[in-house]
N, C-alpha and C. Protein backbone atom coordinates (compact mmCIF):
# COMPACT_ATOMS: atom_id res chain seq x y z
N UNK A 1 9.06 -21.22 37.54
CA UNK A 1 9.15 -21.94 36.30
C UNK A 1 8.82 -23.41 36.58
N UNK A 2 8.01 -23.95 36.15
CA UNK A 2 7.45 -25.46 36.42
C UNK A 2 8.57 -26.12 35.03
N UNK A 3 8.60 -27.51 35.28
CA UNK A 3 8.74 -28.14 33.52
C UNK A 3 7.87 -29.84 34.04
N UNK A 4 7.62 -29.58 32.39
CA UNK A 4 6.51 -30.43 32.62
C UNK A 4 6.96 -31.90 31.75
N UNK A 5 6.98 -33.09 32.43
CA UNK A 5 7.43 -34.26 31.92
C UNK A 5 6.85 -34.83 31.09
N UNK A 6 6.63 -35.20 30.09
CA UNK A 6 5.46 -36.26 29.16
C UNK A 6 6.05 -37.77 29.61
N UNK A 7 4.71 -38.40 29.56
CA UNK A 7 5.27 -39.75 29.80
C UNK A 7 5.78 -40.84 28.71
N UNK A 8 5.73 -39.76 27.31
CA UNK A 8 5.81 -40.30 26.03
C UNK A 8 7.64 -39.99 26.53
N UNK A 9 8.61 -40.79 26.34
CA UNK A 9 9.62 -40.66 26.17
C UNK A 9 10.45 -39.83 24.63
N UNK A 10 9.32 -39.98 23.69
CA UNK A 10 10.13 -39.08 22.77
C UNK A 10 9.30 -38.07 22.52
N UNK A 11 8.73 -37.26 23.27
CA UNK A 11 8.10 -36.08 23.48
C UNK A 11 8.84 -35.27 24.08
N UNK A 12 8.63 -33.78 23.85
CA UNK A 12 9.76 -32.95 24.56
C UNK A 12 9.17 -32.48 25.52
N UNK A 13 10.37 -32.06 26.61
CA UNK A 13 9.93 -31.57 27.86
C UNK A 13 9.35 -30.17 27.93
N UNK A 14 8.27 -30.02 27.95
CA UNK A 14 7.32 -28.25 28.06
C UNK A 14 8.13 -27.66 29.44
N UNK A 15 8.59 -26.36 29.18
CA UNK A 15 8.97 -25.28 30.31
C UNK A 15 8.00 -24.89 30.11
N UNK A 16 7.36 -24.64 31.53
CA UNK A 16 6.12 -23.68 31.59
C UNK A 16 6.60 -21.90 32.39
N UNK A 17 6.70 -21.03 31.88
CA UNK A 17 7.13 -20.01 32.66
C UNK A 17 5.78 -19.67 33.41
N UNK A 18 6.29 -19.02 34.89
CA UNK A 18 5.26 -18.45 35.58
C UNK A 18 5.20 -17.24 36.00
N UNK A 19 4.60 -16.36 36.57
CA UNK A 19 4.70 -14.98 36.98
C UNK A 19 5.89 -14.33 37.68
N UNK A 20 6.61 -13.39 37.16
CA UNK A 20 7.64 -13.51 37.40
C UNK A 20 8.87 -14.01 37.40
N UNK A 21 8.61 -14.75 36.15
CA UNK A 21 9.92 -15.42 35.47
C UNK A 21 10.53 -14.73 33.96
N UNK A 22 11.66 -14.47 33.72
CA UNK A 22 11.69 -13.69 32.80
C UNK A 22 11.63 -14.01 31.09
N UNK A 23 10.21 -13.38 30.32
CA UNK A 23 9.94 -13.63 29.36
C UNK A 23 8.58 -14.44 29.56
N UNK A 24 8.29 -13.96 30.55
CA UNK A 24 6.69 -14.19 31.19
C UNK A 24 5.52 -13.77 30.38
N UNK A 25 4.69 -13.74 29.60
CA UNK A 25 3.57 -13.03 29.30
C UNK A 25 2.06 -13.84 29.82
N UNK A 26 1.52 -13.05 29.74
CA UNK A 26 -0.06 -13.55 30.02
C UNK A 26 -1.01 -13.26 28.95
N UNK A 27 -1.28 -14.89 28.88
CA UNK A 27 -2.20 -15.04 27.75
C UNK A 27 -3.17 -14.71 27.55
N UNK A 28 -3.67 -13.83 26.29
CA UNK A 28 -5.18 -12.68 26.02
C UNK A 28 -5.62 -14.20 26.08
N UNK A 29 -6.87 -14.51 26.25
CA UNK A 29 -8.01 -15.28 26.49
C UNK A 29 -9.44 -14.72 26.24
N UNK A 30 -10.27 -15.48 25.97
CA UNK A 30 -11.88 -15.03 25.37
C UNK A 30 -11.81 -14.10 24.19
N UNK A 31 -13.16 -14.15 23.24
CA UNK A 31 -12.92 -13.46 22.43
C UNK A 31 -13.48 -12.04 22.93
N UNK A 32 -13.53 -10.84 22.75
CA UNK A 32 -13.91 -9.62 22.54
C UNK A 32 -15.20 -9.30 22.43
N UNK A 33 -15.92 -10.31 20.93
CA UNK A 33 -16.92 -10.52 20.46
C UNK A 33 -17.85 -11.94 21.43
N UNK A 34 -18.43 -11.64 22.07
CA UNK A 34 -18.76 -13.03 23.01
C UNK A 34 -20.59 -13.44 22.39
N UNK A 35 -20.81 -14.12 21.29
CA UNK A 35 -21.50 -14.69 20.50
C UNK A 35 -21.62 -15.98 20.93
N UNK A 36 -22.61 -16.68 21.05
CA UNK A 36 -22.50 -18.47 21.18
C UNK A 36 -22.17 -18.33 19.81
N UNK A 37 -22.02 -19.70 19.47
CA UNK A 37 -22.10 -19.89 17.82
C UNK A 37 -23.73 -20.55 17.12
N UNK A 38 -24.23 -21.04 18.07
CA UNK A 38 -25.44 -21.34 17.88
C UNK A 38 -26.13 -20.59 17.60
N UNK A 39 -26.44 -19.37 18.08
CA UNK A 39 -27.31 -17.85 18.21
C UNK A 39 -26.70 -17.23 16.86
N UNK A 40 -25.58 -17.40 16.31
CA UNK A 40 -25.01 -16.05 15.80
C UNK A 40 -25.67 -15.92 14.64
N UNK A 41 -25.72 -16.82 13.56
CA UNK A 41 -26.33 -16.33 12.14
C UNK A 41 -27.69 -15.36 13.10
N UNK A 42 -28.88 -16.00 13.59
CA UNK A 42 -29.87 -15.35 13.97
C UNK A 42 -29.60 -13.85 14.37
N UNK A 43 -28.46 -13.85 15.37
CA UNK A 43 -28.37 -12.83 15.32
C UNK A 43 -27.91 -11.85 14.79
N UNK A 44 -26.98 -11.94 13.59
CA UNK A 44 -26.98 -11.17 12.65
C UNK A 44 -27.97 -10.90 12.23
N UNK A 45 -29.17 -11.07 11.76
CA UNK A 45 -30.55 -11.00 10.85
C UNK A 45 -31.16 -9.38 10.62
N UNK A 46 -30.92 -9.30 12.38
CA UNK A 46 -31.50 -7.78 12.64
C UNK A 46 -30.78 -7.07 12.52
N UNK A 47 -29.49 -6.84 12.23
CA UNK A 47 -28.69 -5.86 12.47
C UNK A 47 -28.61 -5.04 11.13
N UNK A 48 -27.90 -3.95 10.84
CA UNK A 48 -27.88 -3.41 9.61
C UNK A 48 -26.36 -3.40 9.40
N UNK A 49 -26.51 -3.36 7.80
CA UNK A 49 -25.01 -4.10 7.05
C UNK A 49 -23.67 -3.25 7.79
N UNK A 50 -23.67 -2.00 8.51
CA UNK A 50 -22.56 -2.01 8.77
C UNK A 50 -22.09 -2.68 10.02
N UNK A 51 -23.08 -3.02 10.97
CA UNK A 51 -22.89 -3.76 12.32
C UNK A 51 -22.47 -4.98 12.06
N UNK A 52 -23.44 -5.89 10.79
CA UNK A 52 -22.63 -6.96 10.66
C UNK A 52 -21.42 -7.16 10.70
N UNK A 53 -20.89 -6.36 9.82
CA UNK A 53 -19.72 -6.75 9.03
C UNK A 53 -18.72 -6.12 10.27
N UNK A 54 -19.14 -5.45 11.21
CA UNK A 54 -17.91 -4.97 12.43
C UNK A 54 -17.90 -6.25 13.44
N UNK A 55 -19.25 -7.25 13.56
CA UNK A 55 -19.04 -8.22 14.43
C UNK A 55 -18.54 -9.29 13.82
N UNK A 56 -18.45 -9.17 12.22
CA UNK A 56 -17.77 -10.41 11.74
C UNK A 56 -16.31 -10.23 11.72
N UNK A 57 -15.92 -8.86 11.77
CA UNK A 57 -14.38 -8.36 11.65
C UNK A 57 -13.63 -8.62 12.88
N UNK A 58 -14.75 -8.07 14.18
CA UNK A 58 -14.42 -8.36 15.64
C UNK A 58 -14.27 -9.90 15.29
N UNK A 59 -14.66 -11.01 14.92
CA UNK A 59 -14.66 -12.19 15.82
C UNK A 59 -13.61 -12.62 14.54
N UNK A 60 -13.17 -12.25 13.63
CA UNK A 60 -11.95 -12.61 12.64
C UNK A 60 -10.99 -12.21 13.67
N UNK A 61 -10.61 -10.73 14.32
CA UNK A 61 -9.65 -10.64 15.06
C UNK A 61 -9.57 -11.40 16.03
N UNK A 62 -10.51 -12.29 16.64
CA UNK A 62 -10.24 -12.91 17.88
C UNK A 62 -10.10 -12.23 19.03
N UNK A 63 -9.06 -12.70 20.08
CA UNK A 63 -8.93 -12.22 21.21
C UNK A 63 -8.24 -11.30 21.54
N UNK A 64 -7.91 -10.68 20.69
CA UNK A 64 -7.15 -9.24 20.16
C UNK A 64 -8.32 -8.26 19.92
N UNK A 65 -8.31 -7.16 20.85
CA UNK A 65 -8.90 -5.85 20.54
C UNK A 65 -8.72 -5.20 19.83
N UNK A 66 -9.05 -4.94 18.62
CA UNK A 66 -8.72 -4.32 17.79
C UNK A 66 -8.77 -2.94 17.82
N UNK A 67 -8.05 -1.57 17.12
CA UNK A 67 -8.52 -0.21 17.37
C UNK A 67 -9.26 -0.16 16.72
N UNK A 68 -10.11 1.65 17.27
CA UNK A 68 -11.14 2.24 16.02
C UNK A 68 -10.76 2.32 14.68
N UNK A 69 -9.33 2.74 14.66
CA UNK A 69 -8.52 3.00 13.44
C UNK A 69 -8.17 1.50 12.20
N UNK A 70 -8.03 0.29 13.17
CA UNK A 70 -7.80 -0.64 12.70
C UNK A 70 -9.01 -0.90 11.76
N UNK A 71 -9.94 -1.17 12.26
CA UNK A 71 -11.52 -1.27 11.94
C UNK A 71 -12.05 -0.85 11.16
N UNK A 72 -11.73 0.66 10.87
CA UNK A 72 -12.29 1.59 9.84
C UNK A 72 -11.10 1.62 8.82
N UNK A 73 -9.99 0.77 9.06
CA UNK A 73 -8.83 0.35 7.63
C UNK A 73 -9.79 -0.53 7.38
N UNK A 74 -10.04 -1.60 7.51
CA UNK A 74 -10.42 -2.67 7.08
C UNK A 74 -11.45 -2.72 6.12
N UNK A 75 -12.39 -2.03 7.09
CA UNK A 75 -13.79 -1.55 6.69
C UNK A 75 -13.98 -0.78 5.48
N UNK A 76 -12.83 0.35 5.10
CA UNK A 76 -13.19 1.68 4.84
C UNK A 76 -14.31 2.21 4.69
N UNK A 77 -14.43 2.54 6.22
CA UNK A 77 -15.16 3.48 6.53
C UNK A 77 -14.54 4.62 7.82
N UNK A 78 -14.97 5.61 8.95
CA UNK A 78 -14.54 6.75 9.58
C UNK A 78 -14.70 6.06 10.63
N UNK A 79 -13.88 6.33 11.45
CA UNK A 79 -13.49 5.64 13.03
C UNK A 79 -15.07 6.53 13.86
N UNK A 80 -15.56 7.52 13.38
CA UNK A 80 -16.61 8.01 13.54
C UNK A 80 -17.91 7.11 14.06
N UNK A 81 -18.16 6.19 12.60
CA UNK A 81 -18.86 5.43 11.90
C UNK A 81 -18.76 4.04 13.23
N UNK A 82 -17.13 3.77 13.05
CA UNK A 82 -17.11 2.76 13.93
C UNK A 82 -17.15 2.62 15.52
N UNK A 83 -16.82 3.84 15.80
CA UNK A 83 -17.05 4.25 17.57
C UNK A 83 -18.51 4.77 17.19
N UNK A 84 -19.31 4.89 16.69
CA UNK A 84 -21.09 4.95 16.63
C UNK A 84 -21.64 3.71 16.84
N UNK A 85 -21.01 2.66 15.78
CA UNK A 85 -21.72 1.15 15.89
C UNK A 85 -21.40 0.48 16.66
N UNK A 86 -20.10 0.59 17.21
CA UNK A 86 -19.48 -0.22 18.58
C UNK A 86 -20.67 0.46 19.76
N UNK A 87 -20.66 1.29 19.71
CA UNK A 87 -21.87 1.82 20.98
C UNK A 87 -22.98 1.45 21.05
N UNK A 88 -23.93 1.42 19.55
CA UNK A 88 -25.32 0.36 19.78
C UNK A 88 -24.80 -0.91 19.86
N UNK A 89 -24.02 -1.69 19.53
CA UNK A 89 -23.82 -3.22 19.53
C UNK A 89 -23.57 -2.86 21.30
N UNK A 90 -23.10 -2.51 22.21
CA UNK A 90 -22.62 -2.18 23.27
C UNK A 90 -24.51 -2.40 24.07
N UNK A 91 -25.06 -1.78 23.59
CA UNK A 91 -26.22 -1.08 24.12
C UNK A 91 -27.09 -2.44 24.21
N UNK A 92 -26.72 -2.99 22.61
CA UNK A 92 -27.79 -4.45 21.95
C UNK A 92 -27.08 -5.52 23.07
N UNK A 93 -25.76 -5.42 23.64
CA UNK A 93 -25.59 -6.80 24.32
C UNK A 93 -24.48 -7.83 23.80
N UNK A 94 -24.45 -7.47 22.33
CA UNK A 94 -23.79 -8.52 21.33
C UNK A 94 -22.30 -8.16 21.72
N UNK A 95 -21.54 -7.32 22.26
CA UNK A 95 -20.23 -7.18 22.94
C UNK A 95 -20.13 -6.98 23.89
N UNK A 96 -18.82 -6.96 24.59
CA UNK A 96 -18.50 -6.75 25.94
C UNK A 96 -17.52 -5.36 26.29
């Protein structure tokens, strides 16, 4: 467990927990969807309307993986549908 001092006197003191301290977690980091933001409109262009709208849903969830099931609530559409388009976007590069 580190704690971390600010030199602002009326700032509060940060506990930093570390591995193995209890109530430890490790922080999800990066998004899922790994897009520059520069590239992205473009690369939407080519895609067809249901791919869009799964990489715009992916990068709404953030760094949270979302399920097939989650996806195809959202969507309504068949987890079918969405484990099909997750596989060409897979193929195209546009996920990880």
């Amino acid at each position: 467990m580190k704690i971390k001092i600010p030199k602002d006197r009326n700032a509060p003191v940060r506990v930093i927990k570390e591995k193995g301290d209890e109530g430890y977690k490790k922080a999800e980091s990066g998004y899922w969807v790994r897009i520059p933001e520069k590239w992205w409109r473009g690369a939407l262009k080519g895609l067809r309307p249901v791919e869009r709208c799964l990489l715009i849903s992916l990068r709404v969830w953030g760094a949270r993986k979302p399920t097939k099931s989650q996806l195809a609530r959202e969507l309504s559409i068949t987890r079918k549908t969405i484990a099909k388009n997750l596989k060409i976007l897979k193929r195209k590069g546009l996920i990880g």
